[in-house]
C-alpha atoms as a PDB file:
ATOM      1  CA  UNK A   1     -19.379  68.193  92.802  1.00  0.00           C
ATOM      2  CA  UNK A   2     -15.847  66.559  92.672  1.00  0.00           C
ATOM      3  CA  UNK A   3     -13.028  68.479  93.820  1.00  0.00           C
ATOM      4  CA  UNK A   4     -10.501  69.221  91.191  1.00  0.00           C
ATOM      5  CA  UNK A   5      -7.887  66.575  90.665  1.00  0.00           C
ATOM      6  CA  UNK A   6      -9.970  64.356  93.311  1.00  0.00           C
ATOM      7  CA  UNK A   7     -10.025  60.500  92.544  1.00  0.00           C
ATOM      8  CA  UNK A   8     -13.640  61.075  91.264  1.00  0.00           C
ATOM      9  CA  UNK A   9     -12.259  63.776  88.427  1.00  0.00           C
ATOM     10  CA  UNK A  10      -9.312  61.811  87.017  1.00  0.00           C
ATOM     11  CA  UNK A  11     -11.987  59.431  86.611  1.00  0.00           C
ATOM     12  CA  UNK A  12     -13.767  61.103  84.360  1.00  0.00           C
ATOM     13  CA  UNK A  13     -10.754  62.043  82.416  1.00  0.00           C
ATOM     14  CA  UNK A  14     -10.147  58.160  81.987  1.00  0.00           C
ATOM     15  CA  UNK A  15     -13.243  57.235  80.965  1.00  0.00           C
ATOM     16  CA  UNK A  16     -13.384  60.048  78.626  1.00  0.00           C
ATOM     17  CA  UNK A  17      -9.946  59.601  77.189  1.00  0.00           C
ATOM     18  CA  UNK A  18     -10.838  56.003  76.585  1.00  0.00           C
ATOM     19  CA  UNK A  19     -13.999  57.000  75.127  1.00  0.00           C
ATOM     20  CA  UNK A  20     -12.373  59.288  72.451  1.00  0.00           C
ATOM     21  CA  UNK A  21     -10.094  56.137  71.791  1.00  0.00           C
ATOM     22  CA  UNK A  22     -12.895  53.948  70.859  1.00  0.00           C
ATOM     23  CA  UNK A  23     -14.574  56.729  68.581  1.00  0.00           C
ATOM     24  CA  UNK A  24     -11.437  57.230  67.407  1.00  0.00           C
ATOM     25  CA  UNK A  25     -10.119  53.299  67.068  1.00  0.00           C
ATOM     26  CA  UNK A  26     -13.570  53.476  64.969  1.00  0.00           C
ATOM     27  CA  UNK A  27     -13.335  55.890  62.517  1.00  0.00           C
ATOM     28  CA  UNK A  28      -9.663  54.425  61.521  1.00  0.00           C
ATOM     29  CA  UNK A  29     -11.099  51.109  60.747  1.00  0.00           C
ATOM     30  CA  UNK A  30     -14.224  52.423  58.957  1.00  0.00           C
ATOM     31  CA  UNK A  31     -12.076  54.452  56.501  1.00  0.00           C
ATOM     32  CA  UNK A  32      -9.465  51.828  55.713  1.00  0.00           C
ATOM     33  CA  UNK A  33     -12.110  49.320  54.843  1.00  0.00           C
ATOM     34  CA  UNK A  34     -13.834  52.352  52.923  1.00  0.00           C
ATOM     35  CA  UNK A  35      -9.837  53.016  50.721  1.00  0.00           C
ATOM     36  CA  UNK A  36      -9.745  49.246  50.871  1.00  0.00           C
ATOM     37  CA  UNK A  37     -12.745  48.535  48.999  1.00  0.00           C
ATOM     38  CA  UNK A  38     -12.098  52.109  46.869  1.00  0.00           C
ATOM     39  CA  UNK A  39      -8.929  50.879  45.747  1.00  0.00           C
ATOM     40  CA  UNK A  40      -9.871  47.260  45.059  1.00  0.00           C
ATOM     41  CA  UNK A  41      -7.674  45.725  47.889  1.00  0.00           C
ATOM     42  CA  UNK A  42     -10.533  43.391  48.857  1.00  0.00           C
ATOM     43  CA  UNK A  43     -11.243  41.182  45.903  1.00  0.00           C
ATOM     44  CA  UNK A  44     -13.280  37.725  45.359  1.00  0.00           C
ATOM     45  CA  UNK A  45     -10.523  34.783  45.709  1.00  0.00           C
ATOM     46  CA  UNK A  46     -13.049  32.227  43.535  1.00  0.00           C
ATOM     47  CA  UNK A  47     -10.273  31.205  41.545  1.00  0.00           C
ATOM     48  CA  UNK A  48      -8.822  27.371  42.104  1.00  0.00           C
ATOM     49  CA  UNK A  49      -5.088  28.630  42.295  1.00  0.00           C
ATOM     50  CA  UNK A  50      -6.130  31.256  45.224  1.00  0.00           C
ATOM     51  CA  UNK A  51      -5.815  34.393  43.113  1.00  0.00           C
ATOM     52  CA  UNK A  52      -7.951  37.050  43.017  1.00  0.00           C
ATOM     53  CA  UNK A  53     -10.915  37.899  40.830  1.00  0.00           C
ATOM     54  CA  UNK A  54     -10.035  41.371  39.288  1.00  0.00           C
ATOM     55  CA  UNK A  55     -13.114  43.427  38.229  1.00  0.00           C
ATOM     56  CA  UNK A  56     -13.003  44.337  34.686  1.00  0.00           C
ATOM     57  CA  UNK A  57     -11.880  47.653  33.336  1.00  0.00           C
ATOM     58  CA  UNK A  58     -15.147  48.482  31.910  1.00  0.00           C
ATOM     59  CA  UNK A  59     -16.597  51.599  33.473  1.00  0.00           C
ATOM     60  CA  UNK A  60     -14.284  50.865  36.760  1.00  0.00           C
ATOM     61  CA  UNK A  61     -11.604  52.424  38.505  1.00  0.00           C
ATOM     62  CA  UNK A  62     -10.123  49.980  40.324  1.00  0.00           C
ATOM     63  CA  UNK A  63      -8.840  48.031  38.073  1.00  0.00           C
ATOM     64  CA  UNK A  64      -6.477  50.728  37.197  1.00  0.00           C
ATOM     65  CA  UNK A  65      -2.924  50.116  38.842  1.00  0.00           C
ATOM     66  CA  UNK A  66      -1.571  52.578  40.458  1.00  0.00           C
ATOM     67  CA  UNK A  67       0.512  53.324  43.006  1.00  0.00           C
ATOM     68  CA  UNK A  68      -2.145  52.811  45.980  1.00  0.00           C
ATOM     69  CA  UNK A  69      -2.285  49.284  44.338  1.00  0.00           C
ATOM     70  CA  UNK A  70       1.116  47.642  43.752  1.00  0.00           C
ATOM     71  CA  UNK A  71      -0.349  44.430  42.763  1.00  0.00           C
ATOM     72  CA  UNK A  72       0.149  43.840  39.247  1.00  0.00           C
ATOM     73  CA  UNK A  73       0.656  40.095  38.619  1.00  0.00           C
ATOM     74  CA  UNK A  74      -0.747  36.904  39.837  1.00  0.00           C
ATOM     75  CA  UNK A  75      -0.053  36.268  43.623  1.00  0.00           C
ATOM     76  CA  UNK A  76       3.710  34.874  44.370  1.00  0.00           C
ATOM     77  CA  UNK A  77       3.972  31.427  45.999  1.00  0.00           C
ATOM     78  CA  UNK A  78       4.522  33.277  49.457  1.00  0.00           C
ATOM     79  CA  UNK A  79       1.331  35.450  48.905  1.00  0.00           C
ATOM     80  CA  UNK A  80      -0.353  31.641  48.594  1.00  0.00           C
ATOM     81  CA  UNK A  81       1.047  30.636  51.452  1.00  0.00           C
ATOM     82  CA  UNK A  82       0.209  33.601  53.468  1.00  0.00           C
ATOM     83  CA  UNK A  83      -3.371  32.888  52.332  1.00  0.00           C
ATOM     84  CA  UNK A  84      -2.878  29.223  53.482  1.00  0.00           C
ATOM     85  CA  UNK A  85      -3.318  27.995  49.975  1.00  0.00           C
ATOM     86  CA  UNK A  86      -0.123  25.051  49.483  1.00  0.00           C
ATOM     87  CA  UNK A  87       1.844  23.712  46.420  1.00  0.00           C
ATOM     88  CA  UNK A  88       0.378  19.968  45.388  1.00  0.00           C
ATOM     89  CA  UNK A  89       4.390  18.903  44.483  1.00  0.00           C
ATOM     90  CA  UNK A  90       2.584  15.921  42.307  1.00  0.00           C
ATOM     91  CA  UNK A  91       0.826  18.248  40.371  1.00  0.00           C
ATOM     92  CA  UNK A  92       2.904  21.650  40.276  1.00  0.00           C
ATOM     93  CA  UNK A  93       4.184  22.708  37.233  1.00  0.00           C
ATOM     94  CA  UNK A  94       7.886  23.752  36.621  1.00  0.00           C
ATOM     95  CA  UNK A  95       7.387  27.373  36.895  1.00  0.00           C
ATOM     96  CA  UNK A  96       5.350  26.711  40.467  1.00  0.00           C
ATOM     97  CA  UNK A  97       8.033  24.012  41.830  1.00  0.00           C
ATOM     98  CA  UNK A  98      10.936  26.941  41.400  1.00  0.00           C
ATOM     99  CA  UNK A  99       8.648  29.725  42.902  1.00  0.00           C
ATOM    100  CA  UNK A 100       9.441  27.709  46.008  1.00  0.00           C
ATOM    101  CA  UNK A 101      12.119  29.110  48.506  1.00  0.00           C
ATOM    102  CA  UNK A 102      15.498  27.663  47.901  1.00  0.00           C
ATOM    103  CA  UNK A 103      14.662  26.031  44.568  1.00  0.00           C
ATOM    104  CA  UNK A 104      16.216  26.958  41.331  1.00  0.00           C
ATOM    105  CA  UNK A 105      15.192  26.062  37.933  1.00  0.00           C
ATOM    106  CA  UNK A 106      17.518  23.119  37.989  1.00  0.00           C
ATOM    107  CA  UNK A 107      16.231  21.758  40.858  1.00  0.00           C
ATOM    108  CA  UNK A 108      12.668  22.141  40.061  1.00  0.00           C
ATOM    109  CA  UNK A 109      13.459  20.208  36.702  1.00  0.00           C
ATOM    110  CA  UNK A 110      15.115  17.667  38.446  1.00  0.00           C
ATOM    111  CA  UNK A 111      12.139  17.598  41.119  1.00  0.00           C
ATOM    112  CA  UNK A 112       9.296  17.375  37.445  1.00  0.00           C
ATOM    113  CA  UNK A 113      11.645  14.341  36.560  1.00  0.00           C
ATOM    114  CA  UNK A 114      11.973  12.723  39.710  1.00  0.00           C
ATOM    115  CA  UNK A 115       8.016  12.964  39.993  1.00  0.00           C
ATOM    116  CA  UNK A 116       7.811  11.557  36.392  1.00  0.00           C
ATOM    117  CA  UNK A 117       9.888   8.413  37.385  1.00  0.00           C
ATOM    118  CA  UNK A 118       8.284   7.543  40.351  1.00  0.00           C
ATOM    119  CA  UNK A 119       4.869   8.238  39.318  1.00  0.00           C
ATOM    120  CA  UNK A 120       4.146  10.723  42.275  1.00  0.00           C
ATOM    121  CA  UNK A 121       5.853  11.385  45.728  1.00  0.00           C
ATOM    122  CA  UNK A 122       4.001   9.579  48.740  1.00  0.00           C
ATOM    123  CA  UNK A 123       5.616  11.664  51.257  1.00  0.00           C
ATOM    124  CA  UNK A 124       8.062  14.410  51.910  1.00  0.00           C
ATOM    125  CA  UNK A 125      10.841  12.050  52.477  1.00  0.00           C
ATOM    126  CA  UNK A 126      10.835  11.439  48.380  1.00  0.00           C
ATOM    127  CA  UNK A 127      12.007  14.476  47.638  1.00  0.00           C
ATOM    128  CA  UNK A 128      15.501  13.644  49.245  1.00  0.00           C
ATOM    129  CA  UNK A 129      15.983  11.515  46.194  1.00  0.00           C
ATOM    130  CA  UNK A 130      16.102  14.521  44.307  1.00  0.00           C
ATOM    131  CA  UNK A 131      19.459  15.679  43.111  1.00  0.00           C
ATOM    132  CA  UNK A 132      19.801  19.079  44.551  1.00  0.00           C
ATOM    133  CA  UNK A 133      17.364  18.291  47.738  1.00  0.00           C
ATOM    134  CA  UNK A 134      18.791  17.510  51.247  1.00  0.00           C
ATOM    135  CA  UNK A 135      17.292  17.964  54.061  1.00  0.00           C
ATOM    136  CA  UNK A 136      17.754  21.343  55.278  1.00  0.00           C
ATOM    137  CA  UNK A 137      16.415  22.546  51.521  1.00  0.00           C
ATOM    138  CA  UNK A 138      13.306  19.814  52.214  1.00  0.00           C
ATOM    139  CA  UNK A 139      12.640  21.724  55.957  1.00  0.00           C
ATOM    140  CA  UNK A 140      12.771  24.948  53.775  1.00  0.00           C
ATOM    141  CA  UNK A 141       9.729  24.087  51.535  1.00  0.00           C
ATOM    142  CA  UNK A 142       7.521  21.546  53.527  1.00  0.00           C
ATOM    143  CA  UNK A 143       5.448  24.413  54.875  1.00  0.00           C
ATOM    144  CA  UNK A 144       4.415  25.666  51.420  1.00  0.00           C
ATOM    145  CA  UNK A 145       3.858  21.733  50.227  1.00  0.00           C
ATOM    146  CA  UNK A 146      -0.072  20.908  50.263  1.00  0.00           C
ATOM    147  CA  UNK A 147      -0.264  17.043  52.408  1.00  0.00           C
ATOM    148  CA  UNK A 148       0.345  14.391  49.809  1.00  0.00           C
ATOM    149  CA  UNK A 149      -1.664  10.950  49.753  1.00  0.00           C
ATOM    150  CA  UNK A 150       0.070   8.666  52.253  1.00  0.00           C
ATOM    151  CA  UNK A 151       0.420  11.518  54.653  1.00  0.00           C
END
């Protein structure tokens, strides 16, 4: 039998310390993926833009917002981005082209009719042409831009 606060003892105490951490570290995950899946965190993303399939409200309570789920819109560019989903800049419509960070509504129109002229951009280096774009606004928004053709 070990003597009390021998080598062998303290030990023990680690091993079962680390053992109540596991059992522990184990229960936490089970339960948040349980609430995750109660709330309706953890959703189908089938859709082409990236955004989630919501269940319908028929006989279902997680479709109802609340304040466990703060989601109540479409997914913001950043969300996309997050998700690795990217912005096609040729194909983006107005309202997507200003989600982007540092662009305004006047820019992003300016960006649609830029694209219209040219036909589409072949490369990030277009969009300086863009009134409004230089290129500390271009090394803003090339992460969230999906590759384009030449590239």
């Amino acid at each position: 039998m070990p003597i009390r606060g021998s080598r062998e003892s303290r030990g023990g105490k680690r091993r079962a310390v680390l053992l109540l951490s596991l059992i522990l570290l184990v229960w936490n995950a089970c339960a948040t993926a349980h609430r995750a899946v109660k709330v309706g965190h953890l959703s189908s993303m089938d859709n082409e833009d990236g955004s989630p399939i919501l269940p319908s409200a028929e006989g279902n309570e997680t479709s109802v917002r609340s304040a466990d789920n703060p989601r109540s819109g479409p997914l913001t560019i950043r969300q996309k981005y997050l998700l690795g989903k990217r912005v096609d800049i040729n194909k983006a419509s107005l309202s997507e082209i200003s989600e982007l960070p540092g662009i305004s509504d006047t820019i992003a129109a300016a960006v649609v009719e830029e694209r219209d002229r040219l036909g589409q951009f072949r490369s990030p280096a277009d969009l300086l042409g863009v009134r409004g774009i230089k290129e500390k606004r271009l090394q803003k928004i090339l992460p969230f831009l999906a590759k384009m053709p030449n590239n």
